[in-house]
Protein backbone atom coordinates (compact mmCIF):
# COMPACT_ATOMS: atom_id res chain seq x y z
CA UNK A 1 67.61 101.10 108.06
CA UNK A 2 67.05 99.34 111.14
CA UNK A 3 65.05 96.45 109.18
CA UNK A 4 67.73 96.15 107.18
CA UNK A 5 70.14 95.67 109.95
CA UNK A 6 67.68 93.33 111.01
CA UNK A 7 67.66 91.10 107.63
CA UNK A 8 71.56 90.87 107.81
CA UNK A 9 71.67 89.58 111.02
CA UNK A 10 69.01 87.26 110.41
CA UNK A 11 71.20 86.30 107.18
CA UNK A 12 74.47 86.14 108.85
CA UNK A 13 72.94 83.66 111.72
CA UNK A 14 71.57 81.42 108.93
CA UNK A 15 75.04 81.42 107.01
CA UNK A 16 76.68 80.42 110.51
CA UNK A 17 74.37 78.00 111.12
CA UNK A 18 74.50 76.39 107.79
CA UNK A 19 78.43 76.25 107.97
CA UNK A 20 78.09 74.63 111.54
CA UNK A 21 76.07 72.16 110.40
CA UNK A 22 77.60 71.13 107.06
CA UNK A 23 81.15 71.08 109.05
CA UNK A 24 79.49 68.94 111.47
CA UNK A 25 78.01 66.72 108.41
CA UNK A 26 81.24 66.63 106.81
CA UNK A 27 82.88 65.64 110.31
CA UNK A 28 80.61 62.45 110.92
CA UNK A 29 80.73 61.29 106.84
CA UNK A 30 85.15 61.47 107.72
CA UNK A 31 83.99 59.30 111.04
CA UNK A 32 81.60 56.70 109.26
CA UNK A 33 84.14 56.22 106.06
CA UNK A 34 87.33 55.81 108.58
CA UNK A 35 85.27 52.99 110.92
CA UNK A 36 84.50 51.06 107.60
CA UNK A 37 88.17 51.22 106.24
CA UNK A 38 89.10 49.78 109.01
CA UNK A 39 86.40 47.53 109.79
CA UNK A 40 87.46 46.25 106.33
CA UNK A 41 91.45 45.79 107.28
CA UNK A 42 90.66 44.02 110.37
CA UNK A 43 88.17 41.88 108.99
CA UNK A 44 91.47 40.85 106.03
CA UNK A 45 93.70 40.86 109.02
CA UNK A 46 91.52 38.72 110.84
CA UNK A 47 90.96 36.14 108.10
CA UNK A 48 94.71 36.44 107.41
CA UNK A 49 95.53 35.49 111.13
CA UNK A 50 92.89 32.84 111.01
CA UNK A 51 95.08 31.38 107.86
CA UNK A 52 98.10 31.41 109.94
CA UNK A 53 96.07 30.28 112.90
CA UNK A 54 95.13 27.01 111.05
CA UNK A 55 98.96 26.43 109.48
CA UNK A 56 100.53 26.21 112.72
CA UNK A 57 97.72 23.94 114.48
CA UNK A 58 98.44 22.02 111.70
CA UNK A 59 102.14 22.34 111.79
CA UNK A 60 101.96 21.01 115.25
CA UNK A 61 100.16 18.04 114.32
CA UNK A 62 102.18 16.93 111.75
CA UNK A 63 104.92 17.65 114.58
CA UNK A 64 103.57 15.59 117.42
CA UNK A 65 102.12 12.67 115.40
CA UNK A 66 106.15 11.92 113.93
């Protein structure tokens, strides 16, 4: 009986520790693929701001050179 005891604790701890782990897993993949998403907006919004960037430095050229 006792052993028994025994083999479902031993059980129960591994269960725990496999749900810790693959919650902890799961956490840091939800980390990695929210950093990249919006790595990849910045990088747009960057380029996209660059765009404008370059418009109104020209803009201003045309503007002082009239």
């Amino acid at each position: 009986m006792l052993k028994r005891r025994k083999s479902g604790f031993v059980l129960a701890e591994a269960l725990i520790s496999l749900l810790l782990i693959s919650t902890a897993i799961t956490f840091e993949y939800e980390q990695v693929r929210n950093f990249k998403q919006q790595d990849t907006r910045l990088k747009i919004e960057y380029q996209n701001v660059s765009a404008q960037r370059a418009t109104a430095i020209k803009s201003w050229h045309d503007y002082v050179e009239k």
